[in-house]
Protein backbone atom coordinates (compact mmCIF):
# COMPACT_ATOMS: atom_id res chain seq x y z
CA UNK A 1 0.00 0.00 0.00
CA UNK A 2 1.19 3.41 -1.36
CA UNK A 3 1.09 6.36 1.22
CA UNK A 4 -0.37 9.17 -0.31
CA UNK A 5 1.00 12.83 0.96
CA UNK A 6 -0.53 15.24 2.68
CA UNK A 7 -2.44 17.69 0.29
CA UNK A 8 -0.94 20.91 1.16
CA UNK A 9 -3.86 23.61 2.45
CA UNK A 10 -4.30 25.57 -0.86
CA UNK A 11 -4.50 28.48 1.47
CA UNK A 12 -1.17 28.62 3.27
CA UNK A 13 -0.20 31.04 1.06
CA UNK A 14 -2.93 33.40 1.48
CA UNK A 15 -3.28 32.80 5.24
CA UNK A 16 0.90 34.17 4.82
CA UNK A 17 -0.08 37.47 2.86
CA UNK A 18 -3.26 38.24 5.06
CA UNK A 19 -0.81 38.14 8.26
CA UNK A 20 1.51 40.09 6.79
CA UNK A 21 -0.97 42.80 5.70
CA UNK A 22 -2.27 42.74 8.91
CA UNK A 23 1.30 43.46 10.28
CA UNK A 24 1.97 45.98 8.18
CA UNK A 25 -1.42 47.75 9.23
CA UNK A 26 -0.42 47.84 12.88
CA UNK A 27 3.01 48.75 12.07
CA UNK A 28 1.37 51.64 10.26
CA UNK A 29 -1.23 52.51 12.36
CA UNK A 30 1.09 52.63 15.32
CA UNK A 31 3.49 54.65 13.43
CA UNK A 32 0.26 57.31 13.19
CA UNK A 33 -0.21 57.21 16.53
CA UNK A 34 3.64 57.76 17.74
CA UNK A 35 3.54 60.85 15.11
CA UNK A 36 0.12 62.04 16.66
CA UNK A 37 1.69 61.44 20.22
CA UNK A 38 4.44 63.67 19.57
CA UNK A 39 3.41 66.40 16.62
CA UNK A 40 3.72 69.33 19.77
CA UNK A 41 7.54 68.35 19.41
CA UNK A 42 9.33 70.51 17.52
CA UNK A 43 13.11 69.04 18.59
CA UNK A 44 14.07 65.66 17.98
CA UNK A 45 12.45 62.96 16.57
CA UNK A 46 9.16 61.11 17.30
CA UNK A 47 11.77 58.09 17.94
CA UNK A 48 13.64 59.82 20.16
CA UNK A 49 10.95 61.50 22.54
CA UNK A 50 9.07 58.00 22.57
CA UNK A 51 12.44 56.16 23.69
CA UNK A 52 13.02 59.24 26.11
CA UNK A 53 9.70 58.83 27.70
CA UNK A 54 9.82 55.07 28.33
CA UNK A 55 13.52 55.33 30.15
CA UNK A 56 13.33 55.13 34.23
CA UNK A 57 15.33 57.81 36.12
CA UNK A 58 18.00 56.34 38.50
CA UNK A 59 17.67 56.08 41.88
CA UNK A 60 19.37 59.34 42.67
CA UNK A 61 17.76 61.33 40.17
CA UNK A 62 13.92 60.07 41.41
CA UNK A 63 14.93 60.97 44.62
CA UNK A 64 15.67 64.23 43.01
CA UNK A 65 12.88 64.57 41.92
CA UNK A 66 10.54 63.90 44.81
CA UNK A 67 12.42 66.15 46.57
CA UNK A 68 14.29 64.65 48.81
CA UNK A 69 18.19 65.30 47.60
CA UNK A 70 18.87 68.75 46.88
CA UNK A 71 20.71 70.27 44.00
CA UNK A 72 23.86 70.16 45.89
CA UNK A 73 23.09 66.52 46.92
CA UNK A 74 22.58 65.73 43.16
CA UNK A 75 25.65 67.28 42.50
CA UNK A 76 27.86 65.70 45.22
CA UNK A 77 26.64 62.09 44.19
CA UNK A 78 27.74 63.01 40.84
CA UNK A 79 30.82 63.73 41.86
CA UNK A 80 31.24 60.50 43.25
CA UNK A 81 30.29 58.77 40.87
CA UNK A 82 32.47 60.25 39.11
CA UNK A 83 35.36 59.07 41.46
CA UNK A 84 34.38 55.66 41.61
CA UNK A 85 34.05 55.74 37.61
CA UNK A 86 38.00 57.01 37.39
CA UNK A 87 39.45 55.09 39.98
CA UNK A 88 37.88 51.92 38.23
CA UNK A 89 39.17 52.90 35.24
CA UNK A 90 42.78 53.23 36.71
CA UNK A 91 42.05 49.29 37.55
CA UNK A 92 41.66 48.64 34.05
CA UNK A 93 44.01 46.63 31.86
CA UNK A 94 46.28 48.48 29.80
CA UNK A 95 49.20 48.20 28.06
CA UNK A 96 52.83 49.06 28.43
CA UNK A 97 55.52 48.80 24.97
CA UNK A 98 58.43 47.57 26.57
CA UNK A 99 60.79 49.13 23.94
CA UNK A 100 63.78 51.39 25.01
CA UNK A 101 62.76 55.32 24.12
CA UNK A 102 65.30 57.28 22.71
CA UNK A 103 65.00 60.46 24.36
CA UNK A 104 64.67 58.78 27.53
CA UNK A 105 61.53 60.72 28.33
CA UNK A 106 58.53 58.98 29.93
CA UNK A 107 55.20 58.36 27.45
CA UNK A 108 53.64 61.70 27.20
CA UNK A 109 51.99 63.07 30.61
CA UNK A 110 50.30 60.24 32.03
CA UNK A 111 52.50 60.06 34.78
CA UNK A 112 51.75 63.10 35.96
CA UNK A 113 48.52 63.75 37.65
CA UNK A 114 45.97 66.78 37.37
CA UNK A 115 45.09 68.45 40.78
CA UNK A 116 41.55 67.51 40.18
CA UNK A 117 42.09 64.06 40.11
CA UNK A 118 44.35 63.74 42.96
CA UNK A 119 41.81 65.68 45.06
CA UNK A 120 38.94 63.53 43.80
CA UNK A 121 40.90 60.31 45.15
CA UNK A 122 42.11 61.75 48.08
CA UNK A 123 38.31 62.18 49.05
CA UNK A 124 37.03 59.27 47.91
CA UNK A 125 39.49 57.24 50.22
CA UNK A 126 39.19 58.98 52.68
CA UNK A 127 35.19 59.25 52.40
CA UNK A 128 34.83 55.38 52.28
CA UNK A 129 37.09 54.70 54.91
CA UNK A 130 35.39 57.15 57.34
CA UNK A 131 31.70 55.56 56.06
CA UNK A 132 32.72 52.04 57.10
CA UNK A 133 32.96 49.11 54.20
CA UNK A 134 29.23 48.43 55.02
CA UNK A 135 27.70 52.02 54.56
CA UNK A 136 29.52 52.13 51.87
CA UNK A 137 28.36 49.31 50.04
CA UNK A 138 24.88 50.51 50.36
CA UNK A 139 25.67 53.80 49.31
CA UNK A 140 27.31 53.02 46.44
CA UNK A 141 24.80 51.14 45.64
CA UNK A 142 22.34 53.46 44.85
CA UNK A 143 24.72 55.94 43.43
CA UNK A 144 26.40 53.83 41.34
CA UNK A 145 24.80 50.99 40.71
CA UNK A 146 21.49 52.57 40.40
CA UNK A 147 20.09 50.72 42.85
CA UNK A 148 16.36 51.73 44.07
CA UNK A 149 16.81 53.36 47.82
CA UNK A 150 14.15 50.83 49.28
CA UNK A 151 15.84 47.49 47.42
CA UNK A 152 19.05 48.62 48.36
CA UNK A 153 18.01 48.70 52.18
CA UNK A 154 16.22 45.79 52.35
CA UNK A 155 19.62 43.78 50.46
CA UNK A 156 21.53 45.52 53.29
CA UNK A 157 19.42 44.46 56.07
CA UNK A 158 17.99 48.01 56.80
CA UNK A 159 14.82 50.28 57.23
CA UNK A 160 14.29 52.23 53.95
CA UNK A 161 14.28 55.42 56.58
CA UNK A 162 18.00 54.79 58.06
CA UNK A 163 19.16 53.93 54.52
CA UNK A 164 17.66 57.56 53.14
CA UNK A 165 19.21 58.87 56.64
CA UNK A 166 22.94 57.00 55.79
CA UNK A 167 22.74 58.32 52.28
CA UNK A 168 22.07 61.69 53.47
CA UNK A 169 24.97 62.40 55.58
CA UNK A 170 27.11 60.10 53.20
CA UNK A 171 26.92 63.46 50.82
CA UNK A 172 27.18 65.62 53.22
CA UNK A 173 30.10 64.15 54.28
CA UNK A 174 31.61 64.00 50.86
CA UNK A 175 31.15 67.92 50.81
CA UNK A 176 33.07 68.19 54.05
CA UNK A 177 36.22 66.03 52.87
CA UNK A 178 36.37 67.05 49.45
CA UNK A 179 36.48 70.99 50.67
CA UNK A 180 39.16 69.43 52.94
CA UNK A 181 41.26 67.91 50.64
CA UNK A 182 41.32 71.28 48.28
CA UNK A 183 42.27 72.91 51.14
CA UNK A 184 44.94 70.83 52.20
CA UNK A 185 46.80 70.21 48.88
CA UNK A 186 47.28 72.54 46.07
CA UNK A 187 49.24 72.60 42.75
CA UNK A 188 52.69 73.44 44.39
CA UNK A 189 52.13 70.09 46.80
CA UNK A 190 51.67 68.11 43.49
CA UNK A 191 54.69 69.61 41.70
CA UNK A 192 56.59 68.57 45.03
CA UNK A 193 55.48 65.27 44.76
CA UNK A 194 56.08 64.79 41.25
CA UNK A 195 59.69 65.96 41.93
CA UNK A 196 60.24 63.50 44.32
CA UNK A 197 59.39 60.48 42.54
CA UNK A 198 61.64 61.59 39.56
C-alpha cells in the first residue's frame, strides 16, 4: 500500500499574505499614533521623545525629583560617581611597549597627575574609609549601581528610613572632605610630589 501525501492547504499562502498585511497595518497605524503622540515636538524625533519617555530615572535622580536630595546633593553624588568611575578605570588593563625610548623621556603626561584628580581620590578614600565598608556598600549602591533606595536597604538588612538617613549624611560628608582635601593640597604640593618620585 502506497502512502499518499498530505495535500498541502491551498491556502497557506494566502493565510501568509493576510498576516503580513495585517502586520503591516499595525506597524502603520502605530506609526500614526507615535507621530500624533508627539506632533507638539518641535526638537528631535518622534523616535527619540518616545524612547526618552519610556527610560526610568536612576535612583538618585527620582529621589531628586521627589524632593528629597537637593541640588547640591545631586551634584555631590555626581561627583562621586564620578570618582568611583576614574578610579575603576585606573584598575583597568592596559598596556605598556616595553621598547627602550630614545630620548629617555617617559610616554607623554600620564604620569603626571591633574590636581583635580588627585583631590577627587584623596576624598574618595578617605570618604569610604570614614563611612565604614558596610555604609559604603549601600551607598554606592544606589549611586552607582542605580540601585532603588528601598531594594538597596532591604539587600543591606535596613529600614528604607535609616538607609535615606545614611545616604544623606554620606553626601554631606563627601562635601566636608572634598572641601578638605582642596584645602589641604594645592598645585605646588603636586609639583613637590612629582619631583620626588623623579
Amino acid at each position: 500500500m502506497m502512502m499518499q501525501p498530505i495535500p498541502s492547504a491551498p491556502t497557506s499562502a494566502a493565510n501568509v499574505r493576510k498576516r503580513t498585511d495585517l502586520e503591516q497595518r499595525r506597524l502603520r497605524k502605530d506609526r500614526a499614533d507615535l507621530l500624533k503622540r508627539w506632533s507638539h515636538k518641535r526638537e528631535g524625533t518622534p523616535e527619540t521623545h518616545e524612547a526618552h519617555s519610556r527610560q526610568r530615572a536612576g535612583a538618585i535622580a527620582r529621589l531628586h525629583a521627589s524632593g528629597y536630595l537637593s541640588d547640591d546633593e545631586l551634584a555631590w553624588s555626581q561627583e562621586i560617581a564620578a570618582a568611583v568611575e576614574r578610579i575603576m578605570a585606573d584598575a583597568g588593563v592596559r598596556t605598556a611597549s616595553l621598547e627602550t625610548r630614545v630620548d629617555t623621556s617617559r610616554h607623554g603626561d600620564a604620569f603626571h597627575e591633574a590636581l583635580f584628580s588627585v583631590w577627587m581620590e584623596m576624598a574618595y578614600s578617605r570618604w569610604r574609609a570614614q563611612m565604614g565598608p558596610a555604609v559604603a556598600k549601600m551607598v554606592l549602591d544606589i549611586i552607582v549601581r542605580d540601585v532603588g533606595l528601598a531594594r538597596a536597604a532591604a539587600l543591606h538588612g535596613m529600614h528604607p528610613r535609616r538607609a535615606r538617613r545614611l545616604l544623606t549624611e554620606a553626601l554631606a560628608r563627601w562635601a566636608q572632605l572634598f572641601r578638605e582635601v582642596r584645602k589641604e593640597v594645592d598645585a605646588a604640593d603636586l609639583v613637590a610630589a612629582h619631583a620626588g618620585l623623579l
